[in-house]
Protein backbone atom coordinates (compact mmCIF):
# COMPACT_ATOMS: atom_id res chain seq x y z
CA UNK A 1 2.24 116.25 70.28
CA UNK A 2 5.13 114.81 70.70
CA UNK A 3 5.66 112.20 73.61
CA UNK A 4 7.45 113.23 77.06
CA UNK A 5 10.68 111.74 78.03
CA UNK A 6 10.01 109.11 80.59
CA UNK A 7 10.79 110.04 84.35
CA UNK A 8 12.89 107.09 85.67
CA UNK A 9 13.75 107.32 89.39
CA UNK A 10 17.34 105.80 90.72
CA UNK A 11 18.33 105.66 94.48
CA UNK A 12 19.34 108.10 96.25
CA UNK A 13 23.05 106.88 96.77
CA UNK A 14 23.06 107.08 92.89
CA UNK A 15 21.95 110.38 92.68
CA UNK A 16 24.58 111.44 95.47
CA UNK A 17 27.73 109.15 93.25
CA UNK A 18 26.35 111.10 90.16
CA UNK A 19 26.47 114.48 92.14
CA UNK A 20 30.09 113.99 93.13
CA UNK A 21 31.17 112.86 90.25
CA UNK A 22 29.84 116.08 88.08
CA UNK A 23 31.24 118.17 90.72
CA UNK A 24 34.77 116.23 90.54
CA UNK A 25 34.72 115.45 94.55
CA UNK A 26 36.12 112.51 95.85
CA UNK A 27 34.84 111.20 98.71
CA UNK A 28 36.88 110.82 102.04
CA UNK A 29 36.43 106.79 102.78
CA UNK A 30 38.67 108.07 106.07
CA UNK A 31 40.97 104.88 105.36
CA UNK A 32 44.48 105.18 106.06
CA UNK A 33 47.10 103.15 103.61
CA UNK A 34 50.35 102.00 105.40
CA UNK A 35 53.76 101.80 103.41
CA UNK A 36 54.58 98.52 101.48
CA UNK A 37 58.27 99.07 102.62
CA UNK A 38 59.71 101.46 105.49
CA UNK A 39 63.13 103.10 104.51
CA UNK A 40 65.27 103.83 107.97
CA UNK A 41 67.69 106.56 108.22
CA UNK A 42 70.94 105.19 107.74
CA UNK A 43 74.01 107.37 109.17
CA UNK A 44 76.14 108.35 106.37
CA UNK A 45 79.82 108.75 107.07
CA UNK A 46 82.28 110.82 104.61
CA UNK A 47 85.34 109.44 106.30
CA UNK A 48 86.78 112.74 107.68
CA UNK A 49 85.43 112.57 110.82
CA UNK A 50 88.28 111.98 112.87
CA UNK A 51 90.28 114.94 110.87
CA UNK A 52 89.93 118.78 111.70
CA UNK A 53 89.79 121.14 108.61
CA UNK A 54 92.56 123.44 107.94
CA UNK A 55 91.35 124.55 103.88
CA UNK A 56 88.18 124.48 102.15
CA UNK A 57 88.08 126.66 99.39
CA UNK A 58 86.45 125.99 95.60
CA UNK A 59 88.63 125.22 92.95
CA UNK A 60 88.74 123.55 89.53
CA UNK A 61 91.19 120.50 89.32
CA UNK A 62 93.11 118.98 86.57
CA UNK A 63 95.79 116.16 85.81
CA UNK A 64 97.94 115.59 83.55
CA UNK A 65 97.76 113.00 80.91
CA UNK A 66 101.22 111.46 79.74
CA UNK A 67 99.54 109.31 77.35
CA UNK A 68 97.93 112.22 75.85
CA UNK A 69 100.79 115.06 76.62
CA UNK A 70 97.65 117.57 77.62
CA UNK A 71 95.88 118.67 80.63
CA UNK A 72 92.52 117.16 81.31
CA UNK A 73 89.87 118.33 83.19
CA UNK A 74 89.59 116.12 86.51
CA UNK A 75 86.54 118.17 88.21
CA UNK A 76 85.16 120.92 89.74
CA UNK A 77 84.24 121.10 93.68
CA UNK A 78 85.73 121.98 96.97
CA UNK A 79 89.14 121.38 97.86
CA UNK A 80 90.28 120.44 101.56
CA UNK A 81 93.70 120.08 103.85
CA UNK A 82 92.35 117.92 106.84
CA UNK A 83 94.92 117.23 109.73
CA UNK A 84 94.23 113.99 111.84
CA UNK A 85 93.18 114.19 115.36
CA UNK A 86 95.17 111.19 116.37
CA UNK A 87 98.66 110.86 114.54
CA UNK A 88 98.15 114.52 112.99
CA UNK A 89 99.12 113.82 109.66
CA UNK A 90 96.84 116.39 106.87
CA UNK A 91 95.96 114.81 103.80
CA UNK A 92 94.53 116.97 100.65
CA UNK A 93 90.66 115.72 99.58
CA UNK A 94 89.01 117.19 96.46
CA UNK A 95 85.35 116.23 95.52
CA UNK A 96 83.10 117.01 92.48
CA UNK A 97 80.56 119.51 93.56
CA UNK A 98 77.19 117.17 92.61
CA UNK A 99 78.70 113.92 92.70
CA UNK A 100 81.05 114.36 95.64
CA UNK A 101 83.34 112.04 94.17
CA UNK A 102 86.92 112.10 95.19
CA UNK A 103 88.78 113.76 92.42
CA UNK A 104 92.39 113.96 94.67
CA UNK A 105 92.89 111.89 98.02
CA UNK A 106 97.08 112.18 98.68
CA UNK A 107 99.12 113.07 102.13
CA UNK A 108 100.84 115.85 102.24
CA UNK A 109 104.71 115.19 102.42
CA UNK A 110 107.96 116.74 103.11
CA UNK A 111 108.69 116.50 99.53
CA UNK A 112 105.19 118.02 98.27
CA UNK A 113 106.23 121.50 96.57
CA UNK A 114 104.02 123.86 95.01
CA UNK A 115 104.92 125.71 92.13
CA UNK A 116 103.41 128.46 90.35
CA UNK A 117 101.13 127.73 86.83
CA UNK A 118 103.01 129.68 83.89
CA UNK A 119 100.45 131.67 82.64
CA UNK A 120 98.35 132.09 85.73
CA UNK A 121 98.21 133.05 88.74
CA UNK A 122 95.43 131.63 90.06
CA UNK A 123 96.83 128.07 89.11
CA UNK A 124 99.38 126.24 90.78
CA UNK A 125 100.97 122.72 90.29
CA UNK A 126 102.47 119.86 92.12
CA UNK A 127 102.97 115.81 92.39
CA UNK A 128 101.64 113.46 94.35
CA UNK A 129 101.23 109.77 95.17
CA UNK A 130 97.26 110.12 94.70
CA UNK A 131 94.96 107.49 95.80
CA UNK A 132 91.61 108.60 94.64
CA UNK A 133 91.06 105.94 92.03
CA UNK A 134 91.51 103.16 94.39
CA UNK A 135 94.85 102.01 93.64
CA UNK A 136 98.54 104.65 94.46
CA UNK A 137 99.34 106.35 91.21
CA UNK A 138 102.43 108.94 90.74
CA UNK A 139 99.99 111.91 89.33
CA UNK A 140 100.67 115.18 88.18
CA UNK A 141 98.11 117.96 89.48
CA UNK A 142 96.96 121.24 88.46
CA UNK A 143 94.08 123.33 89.95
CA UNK A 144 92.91 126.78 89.34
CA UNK A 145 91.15 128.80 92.23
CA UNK A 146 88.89 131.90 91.60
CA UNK A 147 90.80 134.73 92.46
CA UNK A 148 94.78 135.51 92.90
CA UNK A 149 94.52 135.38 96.96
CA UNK A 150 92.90 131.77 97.38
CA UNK A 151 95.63 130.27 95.29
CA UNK A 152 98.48 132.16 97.35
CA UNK A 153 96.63 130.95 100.94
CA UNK A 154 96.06 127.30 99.33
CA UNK A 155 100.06 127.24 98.30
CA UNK A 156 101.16 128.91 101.31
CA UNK A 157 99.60 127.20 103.51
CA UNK A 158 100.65 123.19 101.64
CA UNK A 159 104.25 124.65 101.63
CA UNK A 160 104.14 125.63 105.56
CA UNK A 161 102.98 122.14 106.19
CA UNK A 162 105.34 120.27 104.03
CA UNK A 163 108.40 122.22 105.78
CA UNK A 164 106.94 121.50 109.03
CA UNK A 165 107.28 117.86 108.73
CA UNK A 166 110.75 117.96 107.04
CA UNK A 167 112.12 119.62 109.79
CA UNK A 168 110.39 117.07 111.83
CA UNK A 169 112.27 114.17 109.83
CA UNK A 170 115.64 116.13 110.02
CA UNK A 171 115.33 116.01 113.98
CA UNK A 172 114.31 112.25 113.81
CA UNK A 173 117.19 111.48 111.41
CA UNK A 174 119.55 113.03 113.43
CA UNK A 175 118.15 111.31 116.73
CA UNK A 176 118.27 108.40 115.41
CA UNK A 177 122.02 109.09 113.83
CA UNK A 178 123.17 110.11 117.49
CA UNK A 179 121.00 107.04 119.17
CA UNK A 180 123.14 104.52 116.34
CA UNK A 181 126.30 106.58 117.14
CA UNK A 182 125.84 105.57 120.75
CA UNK A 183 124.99 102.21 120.31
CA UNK A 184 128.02 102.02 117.99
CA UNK A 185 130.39 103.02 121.38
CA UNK A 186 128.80 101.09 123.93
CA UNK A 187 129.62 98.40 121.18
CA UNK A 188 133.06 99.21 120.86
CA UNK A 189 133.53 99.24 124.76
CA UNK A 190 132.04 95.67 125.35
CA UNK A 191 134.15 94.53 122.78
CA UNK A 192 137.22 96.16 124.14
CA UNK A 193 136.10 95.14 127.68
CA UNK A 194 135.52 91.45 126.11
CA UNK A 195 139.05 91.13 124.70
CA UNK A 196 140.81 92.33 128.20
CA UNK A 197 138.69 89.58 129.89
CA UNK A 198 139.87 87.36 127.89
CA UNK A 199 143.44 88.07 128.10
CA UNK A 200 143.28 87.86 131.53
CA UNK A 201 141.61 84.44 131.80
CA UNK A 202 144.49 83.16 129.55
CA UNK A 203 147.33 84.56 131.55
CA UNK A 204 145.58 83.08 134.68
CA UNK A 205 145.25 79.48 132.67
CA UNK A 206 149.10 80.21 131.82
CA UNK A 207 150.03 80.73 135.29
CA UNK A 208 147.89 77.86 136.99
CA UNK A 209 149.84 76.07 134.15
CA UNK A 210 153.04 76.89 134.96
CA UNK A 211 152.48 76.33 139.08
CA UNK A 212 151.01 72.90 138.01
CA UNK A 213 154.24 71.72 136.27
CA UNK A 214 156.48 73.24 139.07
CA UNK A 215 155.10 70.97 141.36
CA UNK A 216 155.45 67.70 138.70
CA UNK A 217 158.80 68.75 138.71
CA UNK A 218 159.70 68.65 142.11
């Protein structure tokens, strides 16, 4: 006969750890563990918040590499015209959709002008003073919306500015003509009244001269 397994008791709190570990339980010590390091929210700012939106549509950008004599790819994302709140001057800002880096960053002048992409017309072209690598460059820009009507509302809409502010300049150029003309008379006048002042003083001197030797004389 062959010999029984020997019965070996263990403690209860054994029997209860073996329990919960065959039933894959983990038991709730109720302790709490607190953060090694606590992240704040920090306010993140995009820098357009002093500028109203007058444009955001999608679009595909490129620029135009002289080195190279091709077209290259500068990114993909949302285009905007943003007009300033304060001085009211509207800048274009392109960013990469993921990224959101800046991909164009210029001000839109009297001498921006939009022409038409041979080949498409969804495209449209222009140059620019850009400033979204840091540093003003003289670039040459190209950017492809996704239908006929976005790219005629984008152009449209740059042109309409850009005439705006050179009639602006016109006005200011020809204050500023009629302001020097003016000061250019009132110039001429003091002069003129300068010289006849002076003429005068010297026939006085000539006269008090003359009376003066007179009297020696006599």
């Amino acid at each position: 006969m062959a010999d029984k397994e020997p019965v070996v008791d263990r403690p209860e709190d054994e029997e209860e750890a073996s329990a919960a570990a065959a039933g894959g339980e983990e038991e709730d010590t109720g302790a709490q563990v607190a953060p090694i390091v606590r992240l704040e929210e920090v306010a993140v700012t995009t820098g357009e918040e002093d500028e109203d939106v007058l444009l955001d549509m999608k679009a595909k950008l490129y620029r135009f590499d002289k080195e190279g004599n091709q077209w290259k790819e500068r990114g993909t994302g949302t285009v905007k015209l943003l007009k300033h709140k304060e001085n009211g001057k509207v800048r274009l800002v392109m960013r990469q959709a993921k990224t959101l880096k800046i991909c164009a960053n210029h001000l839109v002048a009297s001498t921006t002008k939009m022409q038409e992409h041979a080949g498409s017309d969804k495209s449209c072209v222009w140059h620019a003073a850009d400033f979204a690598d840091g540093e003003l460059k003289e670039e040459m820009f190209a950017i492809r919306f996704g239908s006929v009507e976005n790219c005629k509302k984008f152009k449209d809409l740059v042109e309409e500015i850009s005439e705006s502010l050179a009639k602006t300049e016109g006005k200011e150029t020809e204050e500023d003509s009629s302001a020097a003309g003016l000061l250019e008379k009132l110039s001429v006048t003091e002069k003129k009244s300068e010289e006849v002042a002076t003429k005068e003083e010297s026939t006085e001197a000539v006269k008090e001269t003359d009376t003066k030797l007179a009297a020696t004389s006599e």
